[in-house]
Protein backbone atom coordinates (compact mmCIF):
# COMPACT_ATOMS: atom_id res chain seq x y z
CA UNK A 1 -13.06 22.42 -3.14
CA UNK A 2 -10.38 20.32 -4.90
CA UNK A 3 -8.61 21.77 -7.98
CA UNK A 4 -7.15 19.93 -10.83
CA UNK A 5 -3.32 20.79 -12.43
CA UNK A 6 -4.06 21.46 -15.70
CA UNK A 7 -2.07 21.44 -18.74
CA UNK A 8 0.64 19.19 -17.14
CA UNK A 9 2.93 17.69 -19.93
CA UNK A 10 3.03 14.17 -18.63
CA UNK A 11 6.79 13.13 -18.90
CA UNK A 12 7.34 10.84 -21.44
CA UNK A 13 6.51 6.50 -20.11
CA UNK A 14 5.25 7.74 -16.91
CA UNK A 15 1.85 7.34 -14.61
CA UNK A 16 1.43 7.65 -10.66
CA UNK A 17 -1.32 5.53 -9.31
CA UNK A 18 -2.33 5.52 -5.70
CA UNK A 19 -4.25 2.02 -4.52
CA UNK A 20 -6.99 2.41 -2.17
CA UNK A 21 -9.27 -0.25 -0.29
CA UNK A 22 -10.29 -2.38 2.47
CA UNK A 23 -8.36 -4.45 4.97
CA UNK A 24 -7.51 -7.62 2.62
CA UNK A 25 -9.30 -6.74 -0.25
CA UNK A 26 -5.90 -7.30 -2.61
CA UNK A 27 -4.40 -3.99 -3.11
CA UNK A 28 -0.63 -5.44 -2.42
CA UNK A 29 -1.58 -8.26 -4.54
CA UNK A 30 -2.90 -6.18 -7.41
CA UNK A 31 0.27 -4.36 -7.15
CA UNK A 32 2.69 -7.68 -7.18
CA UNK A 33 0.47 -8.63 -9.93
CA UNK A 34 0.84 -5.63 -12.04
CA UNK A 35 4.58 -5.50 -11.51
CA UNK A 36 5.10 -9.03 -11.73
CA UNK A 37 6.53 -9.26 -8.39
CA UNK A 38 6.83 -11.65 -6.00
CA UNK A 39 4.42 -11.66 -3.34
CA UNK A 40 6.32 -10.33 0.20
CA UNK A 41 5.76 -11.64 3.40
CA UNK A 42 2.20 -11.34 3.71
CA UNK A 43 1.50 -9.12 6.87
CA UNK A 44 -0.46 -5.93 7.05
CA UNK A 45 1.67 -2.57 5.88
CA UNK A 46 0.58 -0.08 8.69
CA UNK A 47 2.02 3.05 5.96
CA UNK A 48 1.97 3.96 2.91
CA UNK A 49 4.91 1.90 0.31
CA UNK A 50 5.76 3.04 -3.01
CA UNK A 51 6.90 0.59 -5.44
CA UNK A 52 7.72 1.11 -9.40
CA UNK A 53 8.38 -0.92 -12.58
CA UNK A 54 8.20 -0.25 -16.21
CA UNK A 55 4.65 -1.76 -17.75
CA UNK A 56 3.98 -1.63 -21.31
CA UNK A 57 6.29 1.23 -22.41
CA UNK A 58 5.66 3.24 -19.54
CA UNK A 59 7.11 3.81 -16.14
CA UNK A 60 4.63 2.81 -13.24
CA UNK A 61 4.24 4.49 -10.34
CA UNK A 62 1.99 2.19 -7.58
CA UNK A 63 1.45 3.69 -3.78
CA UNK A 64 0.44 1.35 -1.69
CA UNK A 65 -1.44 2.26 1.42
CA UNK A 66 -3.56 1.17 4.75
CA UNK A 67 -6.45 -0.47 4.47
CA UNK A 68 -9.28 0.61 6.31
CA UNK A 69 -11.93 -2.45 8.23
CA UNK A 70 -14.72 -2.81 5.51
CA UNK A 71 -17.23 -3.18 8.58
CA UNK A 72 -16.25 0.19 9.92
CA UNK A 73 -17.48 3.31 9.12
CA UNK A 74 -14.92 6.47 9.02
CA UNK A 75 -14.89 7.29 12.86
CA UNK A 76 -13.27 3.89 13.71
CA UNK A 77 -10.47 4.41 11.52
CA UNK A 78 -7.48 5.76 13.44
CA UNK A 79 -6.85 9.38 13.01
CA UNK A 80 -3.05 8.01 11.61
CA UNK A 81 -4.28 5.92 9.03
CA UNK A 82 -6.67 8.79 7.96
CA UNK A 83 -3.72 11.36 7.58
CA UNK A 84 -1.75 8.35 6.02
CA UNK A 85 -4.12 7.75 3.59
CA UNK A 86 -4.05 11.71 2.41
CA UNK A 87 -0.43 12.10 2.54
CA UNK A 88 -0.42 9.11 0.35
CA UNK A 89 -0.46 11.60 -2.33
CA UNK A 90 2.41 13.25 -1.88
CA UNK A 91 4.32 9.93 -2.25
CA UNK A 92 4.10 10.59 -6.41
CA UNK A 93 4.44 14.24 -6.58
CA UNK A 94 3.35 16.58 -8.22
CA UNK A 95 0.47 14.10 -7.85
CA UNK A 96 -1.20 10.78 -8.90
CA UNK A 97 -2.74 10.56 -12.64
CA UNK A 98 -5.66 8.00 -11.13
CA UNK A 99 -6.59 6.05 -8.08
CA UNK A 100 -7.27 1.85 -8.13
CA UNK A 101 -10.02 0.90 -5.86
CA UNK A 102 -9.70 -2.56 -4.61
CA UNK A 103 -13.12 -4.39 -4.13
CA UNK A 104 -12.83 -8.69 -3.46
CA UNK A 105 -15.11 -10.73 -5.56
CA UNK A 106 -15.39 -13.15 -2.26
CA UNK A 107 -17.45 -11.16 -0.01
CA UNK A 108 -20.63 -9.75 -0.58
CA UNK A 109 -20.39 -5.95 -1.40
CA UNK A 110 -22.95 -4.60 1.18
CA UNK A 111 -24.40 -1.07 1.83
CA UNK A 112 -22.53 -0.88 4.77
CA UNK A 113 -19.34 -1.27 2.39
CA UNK A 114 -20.42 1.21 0.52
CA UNK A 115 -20.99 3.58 3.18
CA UNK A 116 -17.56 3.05 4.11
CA UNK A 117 -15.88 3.53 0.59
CA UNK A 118 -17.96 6.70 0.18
CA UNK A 119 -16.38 8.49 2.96
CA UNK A 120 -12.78 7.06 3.01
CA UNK A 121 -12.78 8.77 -0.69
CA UNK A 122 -14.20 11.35 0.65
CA UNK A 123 -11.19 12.49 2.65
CA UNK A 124 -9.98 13.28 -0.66
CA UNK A 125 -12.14 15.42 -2.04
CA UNK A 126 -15.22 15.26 -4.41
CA UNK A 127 -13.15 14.87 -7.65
CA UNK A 128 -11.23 11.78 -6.90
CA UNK A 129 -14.02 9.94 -8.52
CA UNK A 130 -13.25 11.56 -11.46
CA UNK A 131 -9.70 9.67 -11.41
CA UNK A 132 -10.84 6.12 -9.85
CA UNK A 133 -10.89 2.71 -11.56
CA UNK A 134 -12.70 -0.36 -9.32
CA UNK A 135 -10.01 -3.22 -9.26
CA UNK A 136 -12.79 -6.14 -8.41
CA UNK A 137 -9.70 -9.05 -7.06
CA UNK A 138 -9.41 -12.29 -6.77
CA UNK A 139 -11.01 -12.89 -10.26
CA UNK A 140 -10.94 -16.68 -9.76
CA UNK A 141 -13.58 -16.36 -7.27
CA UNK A 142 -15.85 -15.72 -10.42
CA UNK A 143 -15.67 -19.32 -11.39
CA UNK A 144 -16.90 -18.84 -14.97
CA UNK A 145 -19.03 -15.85 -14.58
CA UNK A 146 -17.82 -12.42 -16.53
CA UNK A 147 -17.49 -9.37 -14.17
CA UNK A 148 -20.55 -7.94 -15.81
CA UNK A 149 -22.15 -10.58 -14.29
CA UNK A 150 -20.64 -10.19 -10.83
CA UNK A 151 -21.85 -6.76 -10.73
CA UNK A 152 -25.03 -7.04 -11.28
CA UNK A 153 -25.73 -9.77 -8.72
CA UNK A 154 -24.08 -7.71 -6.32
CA UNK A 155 -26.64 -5.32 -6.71
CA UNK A 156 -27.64 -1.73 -5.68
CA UNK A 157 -24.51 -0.73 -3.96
CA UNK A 158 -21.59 -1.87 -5.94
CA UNK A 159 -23.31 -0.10 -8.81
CA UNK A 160 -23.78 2.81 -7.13
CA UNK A 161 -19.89 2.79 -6.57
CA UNK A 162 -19.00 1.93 -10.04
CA UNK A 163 -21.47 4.65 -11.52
CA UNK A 164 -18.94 7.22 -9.16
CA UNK A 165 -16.05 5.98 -11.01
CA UNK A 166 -18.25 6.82 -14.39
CA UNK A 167 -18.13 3.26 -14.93
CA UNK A 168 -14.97 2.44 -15.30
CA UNK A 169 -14.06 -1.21 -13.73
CA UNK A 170 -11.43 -3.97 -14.60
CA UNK A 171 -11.27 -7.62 -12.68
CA UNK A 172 -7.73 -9.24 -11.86
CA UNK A 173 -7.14 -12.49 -10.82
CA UNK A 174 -3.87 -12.88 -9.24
CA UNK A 175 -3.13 -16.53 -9.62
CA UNK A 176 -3.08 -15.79 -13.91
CA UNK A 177 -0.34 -15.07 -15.84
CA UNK A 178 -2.26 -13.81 -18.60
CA UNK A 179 -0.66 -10.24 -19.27
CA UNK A 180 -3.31 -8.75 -21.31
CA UNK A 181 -5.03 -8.21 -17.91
CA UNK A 182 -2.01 -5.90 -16.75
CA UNK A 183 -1.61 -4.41 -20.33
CA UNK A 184 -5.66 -3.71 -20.28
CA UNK A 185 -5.58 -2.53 -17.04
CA UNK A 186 -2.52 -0.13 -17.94
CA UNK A 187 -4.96 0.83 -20.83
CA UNK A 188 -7.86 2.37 -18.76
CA UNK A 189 -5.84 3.77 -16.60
CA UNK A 190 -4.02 6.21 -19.74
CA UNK A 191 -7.63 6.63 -20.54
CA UNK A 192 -8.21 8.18 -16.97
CA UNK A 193 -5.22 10.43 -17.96
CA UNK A 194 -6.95 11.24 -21.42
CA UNK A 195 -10.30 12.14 -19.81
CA UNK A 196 -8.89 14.52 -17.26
CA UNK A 197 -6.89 16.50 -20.15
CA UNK A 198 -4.11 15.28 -19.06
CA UNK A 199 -3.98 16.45 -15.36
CA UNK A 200 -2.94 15.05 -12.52
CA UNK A 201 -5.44 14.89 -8.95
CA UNK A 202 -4.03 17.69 -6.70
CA UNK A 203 -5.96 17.53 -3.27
CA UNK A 204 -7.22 20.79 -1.68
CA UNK A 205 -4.03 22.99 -0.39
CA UNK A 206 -5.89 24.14 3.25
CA UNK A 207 -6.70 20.00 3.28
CA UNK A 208 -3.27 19.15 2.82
CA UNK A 209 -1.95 21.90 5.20
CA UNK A 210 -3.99 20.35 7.94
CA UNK A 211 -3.19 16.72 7.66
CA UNK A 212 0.91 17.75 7.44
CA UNK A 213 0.48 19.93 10.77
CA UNK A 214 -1.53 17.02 12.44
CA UNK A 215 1.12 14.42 11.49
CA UNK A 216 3.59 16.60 12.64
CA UNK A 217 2.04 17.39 15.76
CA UNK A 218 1.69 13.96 16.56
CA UNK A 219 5.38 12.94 16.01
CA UNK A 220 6.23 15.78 18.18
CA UNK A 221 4.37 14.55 21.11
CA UNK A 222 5.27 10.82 20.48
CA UNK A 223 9.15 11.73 20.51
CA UNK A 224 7.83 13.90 23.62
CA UNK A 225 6.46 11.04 25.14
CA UNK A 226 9.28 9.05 24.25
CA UNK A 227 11.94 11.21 25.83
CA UNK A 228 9.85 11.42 29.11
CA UNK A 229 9.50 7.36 29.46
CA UNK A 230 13.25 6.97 28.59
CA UNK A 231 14.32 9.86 31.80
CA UNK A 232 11.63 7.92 33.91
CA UNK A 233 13.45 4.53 33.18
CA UNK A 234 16.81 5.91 33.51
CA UNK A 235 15.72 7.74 37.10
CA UNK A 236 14.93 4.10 38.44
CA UNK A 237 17.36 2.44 37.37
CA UNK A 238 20.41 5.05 38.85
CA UNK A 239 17.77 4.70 42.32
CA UNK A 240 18.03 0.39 42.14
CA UNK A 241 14.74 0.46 41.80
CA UNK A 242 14.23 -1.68 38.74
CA UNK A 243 15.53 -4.96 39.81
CA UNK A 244 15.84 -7.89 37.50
CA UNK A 245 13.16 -10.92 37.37
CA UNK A 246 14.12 -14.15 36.75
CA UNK A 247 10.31 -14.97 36.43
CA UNK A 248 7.59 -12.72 34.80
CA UNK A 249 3.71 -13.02 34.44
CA UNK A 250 1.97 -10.76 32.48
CA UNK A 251 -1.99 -10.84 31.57
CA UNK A 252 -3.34 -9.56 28.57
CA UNK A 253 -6.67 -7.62 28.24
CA UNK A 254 -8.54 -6.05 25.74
CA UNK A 255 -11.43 -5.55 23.64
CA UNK A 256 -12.54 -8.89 21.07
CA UNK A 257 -10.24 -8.83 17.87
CA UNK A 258 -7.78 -6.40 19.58
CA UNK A 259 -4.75 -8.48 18.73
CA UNK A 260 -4.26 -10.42 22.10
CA UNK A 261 -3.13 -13.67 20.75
CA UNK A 262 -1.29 -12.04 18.46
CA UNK A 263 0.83 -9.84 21.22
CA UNK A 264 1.19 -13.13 23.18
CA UNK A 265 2.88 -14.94 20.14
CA UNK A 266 5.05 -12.35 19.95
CA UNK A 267 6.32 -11.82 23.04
CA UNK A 268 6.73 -15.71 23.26
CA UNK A 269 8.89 -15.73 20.05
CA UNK A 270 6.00 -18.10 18.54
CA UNK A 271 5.04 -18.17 14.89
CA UNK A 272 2.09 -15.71 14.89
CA UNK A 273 -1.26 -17.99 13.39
CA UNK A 274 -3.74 -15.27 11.41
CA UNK A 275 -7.50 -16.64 12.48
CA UNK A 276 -10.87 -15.29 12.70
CA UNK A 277 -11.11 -17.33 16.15
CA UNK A 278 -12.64 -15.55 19.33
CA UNK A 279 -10.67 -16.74 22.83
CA UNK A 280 -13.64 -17.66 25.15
CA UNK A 281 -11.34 -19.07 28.28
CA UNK A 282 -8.56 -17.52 29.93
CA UNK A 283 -5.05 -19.67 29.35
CA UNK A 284 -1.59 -19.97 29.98
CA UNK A 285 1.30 -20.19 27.98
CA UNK A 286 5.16 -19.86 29.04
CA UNK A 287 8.68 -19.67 27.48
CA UNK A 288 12.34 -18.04 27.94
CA UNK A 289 12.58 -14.90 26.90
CA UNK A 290 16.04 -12.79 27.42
CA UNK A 291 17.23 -15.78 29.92
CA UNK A 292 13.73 -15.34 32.17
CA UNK A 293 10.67 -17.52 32.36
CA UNK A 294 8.14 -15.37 31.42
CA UNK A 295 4.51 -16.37 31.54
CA UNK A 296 1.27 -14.82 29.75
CA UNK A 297 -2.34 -15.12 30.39
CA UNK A 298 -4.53 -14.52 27.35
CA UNK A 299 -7.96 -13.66 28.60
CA UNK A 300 -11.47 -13.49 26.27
CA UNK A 301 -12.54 -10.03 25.33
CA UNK A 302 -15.31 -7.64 25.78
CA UNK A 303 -17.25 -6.18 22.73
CA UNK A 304 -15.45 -2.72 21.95
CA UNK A 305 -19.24 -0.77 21.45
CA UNK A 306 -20.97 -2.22 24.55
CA UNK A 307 -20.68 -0.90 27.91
CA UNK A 308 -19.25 -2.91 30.73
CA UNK A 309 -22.80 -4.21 32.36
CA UNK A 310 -23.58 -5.63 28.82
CA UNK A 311 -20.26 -8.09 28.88
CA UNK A 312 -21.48 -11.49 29.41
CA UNK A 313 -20.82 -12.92 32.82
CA UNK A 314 -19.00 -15.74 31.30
CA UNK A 315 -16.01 -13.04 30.04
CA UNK A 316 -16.70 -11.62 33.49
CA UNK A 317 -15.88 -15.08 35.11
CA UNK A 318 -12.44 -15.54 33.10
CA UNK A 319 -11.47 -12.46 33.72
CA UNK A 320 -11.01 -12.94 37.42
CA UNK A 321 -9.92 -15.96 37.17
CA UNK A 322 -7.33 -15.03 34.76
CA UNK A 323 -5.83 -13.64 38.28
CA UNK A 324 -4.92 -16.41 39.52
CA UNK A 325 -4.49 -18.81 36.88
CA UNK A 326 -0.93 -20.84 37.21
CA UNK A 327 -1.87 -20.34 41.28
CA UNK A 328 0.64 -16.97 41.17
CA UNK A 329 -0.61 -13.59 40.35
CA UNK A 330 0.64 -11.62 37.77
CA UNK A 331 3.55 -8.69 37.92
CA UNK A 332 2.02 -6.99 35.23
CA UNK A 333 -0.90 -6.29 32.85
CA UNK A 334 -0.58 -5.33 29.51
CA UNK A 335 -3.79 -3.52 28.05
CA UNK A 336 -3.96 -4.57 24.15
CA UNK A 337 -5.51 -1.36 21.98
CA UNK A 338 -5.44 -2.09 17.88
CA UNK A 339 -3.61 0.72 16.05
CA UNK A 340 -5.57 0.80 13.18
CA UNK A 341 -8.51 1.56 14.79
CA UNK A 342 -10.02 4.32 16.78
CA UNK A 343 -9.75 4.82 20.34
CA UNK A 344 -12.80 7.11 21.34
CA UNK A 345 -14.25 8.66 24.74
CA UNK A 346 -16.51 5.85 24.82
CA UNK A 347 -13.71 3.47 24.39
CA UNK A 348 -11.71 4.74 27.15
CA UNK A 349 -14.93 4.33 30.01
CA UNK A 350 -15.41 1.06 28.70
CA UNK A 351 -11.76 0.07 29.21
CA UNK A 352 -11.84 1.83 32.86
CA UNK A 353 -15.03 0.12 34.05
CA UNK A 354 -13.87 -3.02 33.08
């Protein structure tokens, strides 16, 4: 069971906030808005980033952390964003005062949403509710409508979420430069502080113990693994048996959404395009990269939670013929798994069948 600090003399101008949500649901956003900062450049922050400014006489405190896939339910987050998400805590020690929870006024707040906010917060413990504010974003999206409003078309589930947080809400639009919604904001969340006597949220000690000895395990093995990939590369290379290319092909594969375009752009030097769209035909793109023509065959995917005899024989189709594409076969495959996802025993037959 969590325990609260009490009787913590807050230093004088000061309050830690930890933001939580989905996967673009506006936390960086409410946090450039609420510091009147500049948005950055706009891609995903894999860890947690804590950023600070003086608001309204008092010196803010704002963690920033992963978003989790508001589709997914808790076992398809990746154990490292879980841990990341926990440790996010100790980025504002002794501990944050409350917790923001992003929800955007754009999508429709579903069960399954609520399913998944309900045990993300859950990692923390049963009285992080009792420190939460819902940030509803992208207030413009209201288009006239009050938030009271908003909520109650949503329905059921949002309220159920907002009832959690003992009703406490706010709605920020982004694009306004109206400050009383930072300075009103700034006011519920010394009211949080007020409520809870003036303690900070301390998460569970044995909780905390076992997410810091996981996260260290892990970086362990991954410097491990590094170390035994570097000797392996060094062993061939003293043998001559890496020998240069002056032409490479490399196919991609992976699961639908897994980032595939994405790694091709990258590897290609090419300006990386964000889209929702699925690749349904194998193709071929080329370029120079270190002084060698390198080609790369993006192929379509398969659906991560269906088993191979379930992929379409379409997919099937381009995937052999991804083989032969450019009348060459390739040197090399490169097998595209998301990060910030899970990768699960049912994952790794599907990926071995297909």
């Amino acid at each position: 069971m969590n325990k609260m600090a009490q009787g913590e003399h807050l230093k004088p101008h000061e309050l830690r906030v930890v933001v939580l949500g989905g996967y673009q649901s506006g936390k960086t956003s409410l946090i450039n808005t609420v510091l009147s900062q500049e948005p950055g450049g706009g891609g995903r922050d894999a860890r947690c980033l804590k950023r600070e400014g003086d608001i309204s006489g008092r010196r803010l405190t704002l963690i920033d952390t992963p978003g989790w896939w508001t589709g997914y339910l808790l076992t398809d987050t990746a154990e490292l964003v879980k841990q990341d998400l926990v440790l996010s805590v100790c980025l504002c020690a002794p501990g944050p005062h409350a917790f923001l929870l992003t929800v955007e006024t754009d999508a429709p707040f579903t069960e399954k949403k609520r399913k998944v906010v309900e045990q993300h917060l859950n990692l923390f413990g049963e009285d992080i509710w009792r420190h939460t504010i819902v940030v509803v974003t992208r207030g413009d999206s209201l288009k006239g409508k009050s938030i009271e409003q908003h909520i109650e078309s949503e329905g059921d589930a949002l309220k159920w979420v907002i009832g959690r947080c003992e009703n406490r809400y706010h709605v920020v639009d982004s694009h306004s430069k109206d400050p009383d919604q930072v300075t009103d904001l700034v006011n519920k969340l010394e009211a949080v502080y007020a409520a809870n006597s003036g303690s900070y949220f301390q998460i569970d000690r044995e909780t905390l113990k076992e997410v810091e000895e996981k996260n260290s395990a892990v970086k362990l093995r991954a410097t491990s693994r590094q170390d035994r990939i570097t000797e392996q590369r060094q062993m061939l290379e003293q043998h001559g048996e890496v020998k240069p290319l002056t032409e490479m092909r490399i196919v991609l594969l992976g699961w639908v959404s897994s980032g595939k375009s994405s790694v091709r752009s990258t590897i290609l030097d090419k300006e990386v395009l964000v889209t929702r769209s699925i690749t349904v035909q194998s193709n071929i793109k080329s370029g120079k990269v270190e002084g060698r023509c390198v080609t790369v065959i993006d192929t379509p995917g398969w659906w991560k939670y269906f088993p191979a005899k379930n992929t379409p024989e379409s997919v099937k189709t381009e995937l052999k013929k991804s083989l032969t594409l450019g009348s060459k076969h390739p040197h090399a495959f490169l097998l595209v798994v998301p990060a910030d996802v899970s990768f699960l025993e049912d994952q790794r037959k599907s990926f071995k069948i297909t």
